[in-house]
C-alpha atoms as a PDB file:
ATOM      1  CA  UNK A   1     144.865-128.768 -71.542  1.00  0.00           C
ATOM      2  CA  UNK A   2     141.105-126.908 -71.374  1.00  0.00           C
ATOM      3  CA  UNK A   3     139.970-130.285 -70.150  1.00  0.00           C
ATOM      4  CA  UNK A   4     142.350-131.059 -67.678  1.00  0.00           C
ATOM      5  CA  UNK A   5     141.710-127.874 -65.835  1.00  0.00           C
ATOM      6  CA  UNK A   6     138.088-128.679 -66.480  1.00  0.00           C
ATOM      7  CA  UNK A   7     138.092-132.087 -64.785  1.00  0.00           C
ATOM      8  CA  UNK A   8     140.200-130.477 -61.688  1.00  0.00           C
ATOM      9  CA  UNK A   9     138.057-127.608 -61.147  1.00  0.00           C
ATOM     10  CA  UNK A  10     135.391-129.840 -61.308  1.00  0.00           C
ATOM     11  CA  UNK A  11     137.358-132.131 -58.529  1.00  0.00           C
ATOM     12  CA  UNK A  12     137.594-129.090 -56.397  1.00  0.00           C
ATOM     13  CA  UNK A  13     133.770-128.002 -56.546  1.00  0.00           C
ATOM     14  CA  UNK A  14     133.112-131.506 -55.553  1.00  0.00           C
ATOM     15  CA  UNK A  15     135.646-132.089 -52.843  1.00  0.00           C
ATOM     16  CA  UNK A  16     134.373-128.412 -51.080  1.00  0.00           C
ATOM     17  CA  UNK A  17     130.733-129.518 -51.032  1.00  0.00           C
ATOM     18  CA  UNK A  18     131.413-132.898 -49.435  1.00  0.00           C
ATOM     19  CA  UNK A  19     133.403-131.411 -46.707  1.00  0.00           C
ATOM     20  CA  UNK A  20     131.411-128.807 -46.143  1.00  0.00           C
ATOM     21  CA  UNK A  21     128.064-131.205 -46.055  1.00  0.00           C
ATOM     22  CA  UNK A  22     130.458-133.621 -43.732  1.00  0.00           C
ATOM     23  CA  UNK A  23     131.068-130.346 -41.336  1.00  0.00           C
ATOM     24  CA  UNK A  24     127.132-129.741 -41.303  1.00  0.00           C
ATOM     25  CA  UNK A  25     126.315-133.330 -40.407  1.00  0.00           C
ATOM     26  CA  UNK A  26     128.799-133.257 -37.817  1.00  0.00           C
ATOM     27  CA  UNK A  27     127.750-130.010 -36.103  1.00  0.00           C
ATOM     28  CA  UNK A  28     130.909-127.964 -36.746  1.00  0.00           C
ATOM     29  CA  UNK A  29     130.818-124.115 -36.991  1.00  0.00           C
ATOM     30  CA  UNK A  30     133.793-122.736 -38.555  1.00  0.00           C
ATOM     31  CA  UNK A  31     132.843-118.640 -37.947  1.00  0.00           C
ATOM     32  CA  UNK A  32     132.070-118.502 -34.180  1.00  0.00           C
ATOM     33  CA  UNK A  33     134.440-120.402 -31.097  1.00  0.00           C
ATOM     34  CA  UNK A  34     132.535-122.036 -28.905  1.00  0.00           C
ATOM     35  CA  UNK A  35     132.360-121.419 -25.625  1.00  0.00           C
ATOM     36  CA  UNK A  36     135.071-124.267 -23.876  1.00  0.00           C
ATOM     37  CA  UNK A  37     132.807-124.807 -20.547  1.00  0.00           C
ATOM     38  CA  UNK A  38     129.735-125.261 -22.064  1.00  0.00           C
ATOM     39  CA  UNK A  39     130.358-126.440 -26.090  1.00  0.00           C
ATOM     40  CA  UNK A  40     127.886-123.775 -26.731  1.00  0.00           C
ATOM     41  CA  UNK A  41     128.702-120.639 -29.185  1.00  0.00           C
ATOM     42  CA  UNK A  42     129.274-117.461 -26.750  1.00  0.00           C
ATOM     43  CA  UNK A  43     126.197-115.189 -26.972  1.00  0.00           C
ATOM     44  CA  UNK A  44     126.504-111.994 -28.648  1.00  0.00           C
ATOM     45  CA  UNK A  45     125.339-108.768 -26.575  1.00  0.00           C
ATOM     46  CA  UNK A  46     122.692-107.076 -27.332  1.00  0.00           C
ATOM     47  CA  UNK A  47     122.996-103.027 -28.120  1.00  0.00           C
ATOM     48  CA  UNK A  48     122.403-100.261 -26.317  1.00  0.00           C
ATOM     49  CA  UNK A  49     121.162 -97.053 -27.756  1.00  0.00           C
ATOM     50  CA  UNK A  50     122.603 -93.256 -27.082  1.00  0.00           C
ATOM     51  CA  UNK A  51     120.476 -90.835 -27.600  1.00  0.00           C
ATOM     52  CA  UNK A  52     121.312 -86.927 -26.946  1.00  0.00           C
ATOM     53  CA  UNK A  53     120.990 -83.469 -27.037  1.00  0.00           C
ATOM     54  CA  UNK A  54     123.174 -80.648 -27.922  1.00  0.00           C
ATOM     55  CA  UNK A  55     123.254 -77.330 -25.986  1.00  0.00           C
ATOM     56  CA  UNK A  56     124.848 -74.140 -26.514  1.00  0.00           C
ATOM     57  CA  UNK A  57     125.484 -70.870 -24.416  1.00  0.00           C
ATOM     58  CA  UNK A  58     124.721 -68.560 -26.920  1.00  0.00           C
ATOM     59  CA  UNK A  59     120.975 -68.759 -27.112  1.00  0.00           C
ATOM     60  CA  UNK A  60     121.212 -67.241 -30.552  1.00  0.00           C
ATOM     61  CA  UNK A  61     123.038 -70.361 -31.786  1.00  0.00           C
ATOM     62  CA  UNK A  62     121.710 -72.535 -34.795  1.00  0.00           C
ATOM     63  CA  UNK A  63     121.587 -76.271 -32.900  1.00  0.00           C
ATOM     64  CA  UNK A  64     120.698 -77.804 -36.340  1.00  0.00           C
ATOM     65  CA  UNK A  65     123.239 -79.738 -38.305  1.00  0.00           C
ATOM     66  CA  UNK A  66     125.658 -79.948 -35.794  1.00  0.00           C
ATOM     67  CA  UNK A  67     128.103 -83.270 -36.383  1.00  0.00           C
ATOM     68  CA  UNK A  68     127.943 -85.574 -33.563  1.00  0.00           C
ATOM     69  CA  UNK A  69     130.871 -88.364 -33.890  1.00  0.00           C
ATOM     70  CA  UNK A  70     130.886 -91.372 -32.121  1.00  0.00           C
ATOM     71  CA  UNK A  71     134.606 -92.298 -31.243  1.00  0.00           C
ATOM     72  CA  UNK A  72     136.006 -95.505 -30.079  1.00  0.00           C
ATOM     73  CA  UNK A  73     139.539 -96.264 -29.204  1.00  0.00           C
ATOM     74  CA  UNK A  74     140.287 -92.554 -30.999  1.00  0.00           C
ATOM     75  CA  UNK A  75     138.290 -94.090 -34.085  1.00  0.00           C
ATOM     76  CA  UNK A  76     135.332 -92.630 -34.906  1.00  0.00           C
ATOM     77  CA  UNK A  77     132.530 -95.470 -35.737  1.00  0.00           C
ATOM     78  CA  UNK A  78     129.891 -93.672 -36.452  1.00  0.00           C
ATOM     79  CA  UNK A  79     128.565 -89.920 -37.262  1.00  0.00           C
ATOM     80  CA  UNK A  80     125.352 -87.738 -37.332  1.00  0.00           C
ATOM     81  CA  UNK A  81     123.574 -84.304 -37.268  1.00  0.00           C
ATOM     82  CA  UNK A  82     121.394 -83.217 -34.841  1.00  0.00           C
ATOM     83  CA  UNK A  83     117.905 -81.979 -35.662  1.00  0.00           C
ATOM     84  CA  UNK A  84     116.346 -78.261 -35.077  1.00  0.00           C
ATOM     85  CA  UNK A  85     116.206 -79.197 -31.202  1.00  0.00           C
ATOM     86  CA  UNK A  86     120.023 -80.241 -31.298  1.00  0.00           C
ATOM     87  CA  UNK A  87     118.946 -83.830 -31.079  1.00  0.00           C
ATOM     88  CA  UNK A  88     120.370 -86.509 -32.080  1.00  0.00           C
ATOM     89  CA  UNK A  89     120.413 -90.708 -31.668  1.00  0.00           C
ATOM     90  CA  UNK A  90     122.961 -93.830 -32.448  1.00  0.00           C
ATOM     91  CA  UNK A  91     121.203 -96.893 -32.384  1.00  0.00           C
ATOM     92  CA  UNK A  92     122.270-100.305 -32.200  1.00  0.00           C
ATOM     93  CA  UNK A  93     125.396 -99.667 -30.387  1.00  0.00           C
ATOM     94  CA  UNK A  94     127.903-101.970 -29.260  1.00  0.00           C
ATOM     95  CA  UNK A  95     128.399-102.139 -25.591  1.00  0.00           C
ATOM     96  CA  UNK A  96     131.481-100.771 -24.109  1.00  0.00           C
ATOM     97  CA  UNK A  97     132.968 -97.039 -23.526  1.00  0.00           C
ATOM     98  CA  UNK A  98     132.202 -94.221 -25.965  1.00  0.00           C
ATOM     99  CA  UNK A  99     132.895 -90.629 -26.325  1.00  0.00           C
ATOM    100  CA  UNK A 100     130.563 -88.156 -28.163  1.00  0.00           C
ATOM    101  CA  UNK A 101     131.971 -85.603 -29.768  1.00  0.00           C
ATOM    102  CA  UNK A 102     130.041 -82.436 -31.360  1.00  0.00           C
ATOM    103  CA  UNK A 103     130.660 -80.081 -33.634  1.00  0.00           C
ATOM    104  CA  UNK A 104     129.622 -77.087 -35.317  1.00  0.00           C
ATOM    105  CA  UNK A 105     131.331 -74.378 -37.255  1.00  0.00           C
ATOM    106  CA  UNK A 106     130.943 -70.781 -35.669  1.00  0.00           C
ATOM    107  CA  UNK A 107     129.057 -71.906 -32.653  1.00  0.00           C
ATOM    108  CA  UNK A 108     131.702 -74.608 -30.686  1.00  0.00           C
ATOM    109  CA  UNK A 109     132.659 -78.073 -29.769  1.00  0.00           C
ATOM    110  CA  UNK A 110     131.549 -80.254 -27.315  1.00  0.00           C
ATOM    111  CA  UNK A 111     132.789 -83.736 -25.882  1.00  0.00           C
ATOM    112  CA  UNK A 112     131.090 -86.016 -23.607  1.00  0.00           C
ATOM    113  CA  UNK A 113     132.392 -89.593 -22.108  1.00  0.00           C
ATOM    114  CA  UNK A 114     130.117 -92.654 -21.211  1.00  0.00           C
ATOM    115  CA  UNK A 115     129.287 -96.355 -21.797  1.00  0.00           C
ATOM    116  CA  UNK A 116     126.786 -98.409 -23.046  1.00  0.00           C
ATOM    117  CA  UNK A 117     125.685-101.548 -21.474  1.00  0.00           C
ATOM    118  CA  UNK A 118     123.335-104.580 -23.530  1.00  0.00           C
ATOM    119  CA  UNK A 119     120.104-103.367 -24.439  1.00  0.00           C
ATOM    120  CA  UNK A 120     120.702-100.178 -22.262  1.00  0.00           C
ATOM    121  CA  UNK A 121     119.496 -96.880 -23.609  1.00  0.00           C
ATOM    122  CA  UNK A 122     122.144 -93.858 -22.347  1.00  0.00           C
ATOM    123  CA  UNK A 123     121.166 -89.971 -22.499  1.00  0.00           C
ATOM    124  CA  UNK A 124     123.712 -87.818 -23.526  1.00  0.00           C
ATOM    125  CA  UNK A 125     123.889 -83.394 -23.051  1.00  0.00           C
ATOM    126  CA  UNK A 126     126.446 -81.429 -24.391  1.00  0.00           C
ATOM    127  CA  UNK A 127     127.533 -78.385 -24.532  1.00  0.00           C
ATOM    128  CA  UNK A 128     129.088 -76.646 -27.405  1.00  0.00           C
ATOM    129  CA  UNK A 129     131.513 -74.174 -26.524  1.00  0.00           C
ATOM    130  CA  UNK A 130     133.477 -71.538 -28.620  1.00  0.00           C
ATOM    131  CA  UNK A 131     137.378 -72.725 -28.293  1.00  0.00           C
ATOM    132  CA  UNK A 132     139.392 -70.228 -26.525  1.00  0.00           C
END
């Protein structure tokens, strides 16, 4: 039986790498459509950048650390904390609408809509406030 299954493994390790050398040779891309007018693979935007600053009305209030959540379609996709200036950055991000939400315990949240276009770099300010 151990050589049977042998042989056919074998068989299949063969079989995959002829097809998959016959799919190179013929051009075929199995991961990305291509583009129907043109044959070509659509091109993938570039990123845009947000880059921000947190703010607060009490001018006693400790702007480093804060979270700062990137949400998308009420998912967040990604997070940071701002620096001693309340600064903060998310590179590389994918074009489209975002909203920036920012947090800190004791001093207040903060929420600010926007978008991001290819290669675009977008300056965000917000302003923590204590909830009421």
């Amino acid at each position: 039986m151990q050589p049977v299954r042998h042989c056919l493994a074998s068989a299949l390790v063969v079989f995959t790498a002829v097809v998959a050398a016959a799919s190179i040779a013929a051009g075929v891309r199995t991961n990305t459509p291509p583009d129907s007018a043109s044959g070509t693979a659509p091109a993938v935007p570039s990123p845009g950048h947000v880059l921000g600053r947190v703010s607060s009305a009490d001018p006693a209030a400790e702007l480093r650390g804060v979270v700062v959540t990137l949400v998308r379609d009420h998912q967040a996709v990604g997070r940071t904390v701002t620096n001693s200036d309340g600064k903060f950055a998310f590179p590389n991000v994918r074009p489209g609408p975002f909203t920036i939400v920012a947090e800190k315990r004791g001093v207040g949240v903060g929420r600010q809509a926007g978008g991001v276009k290819p290669g675009e770099t977008v300056r965000v300010a917000i302003e923590l406030k204590k909830p009421s």
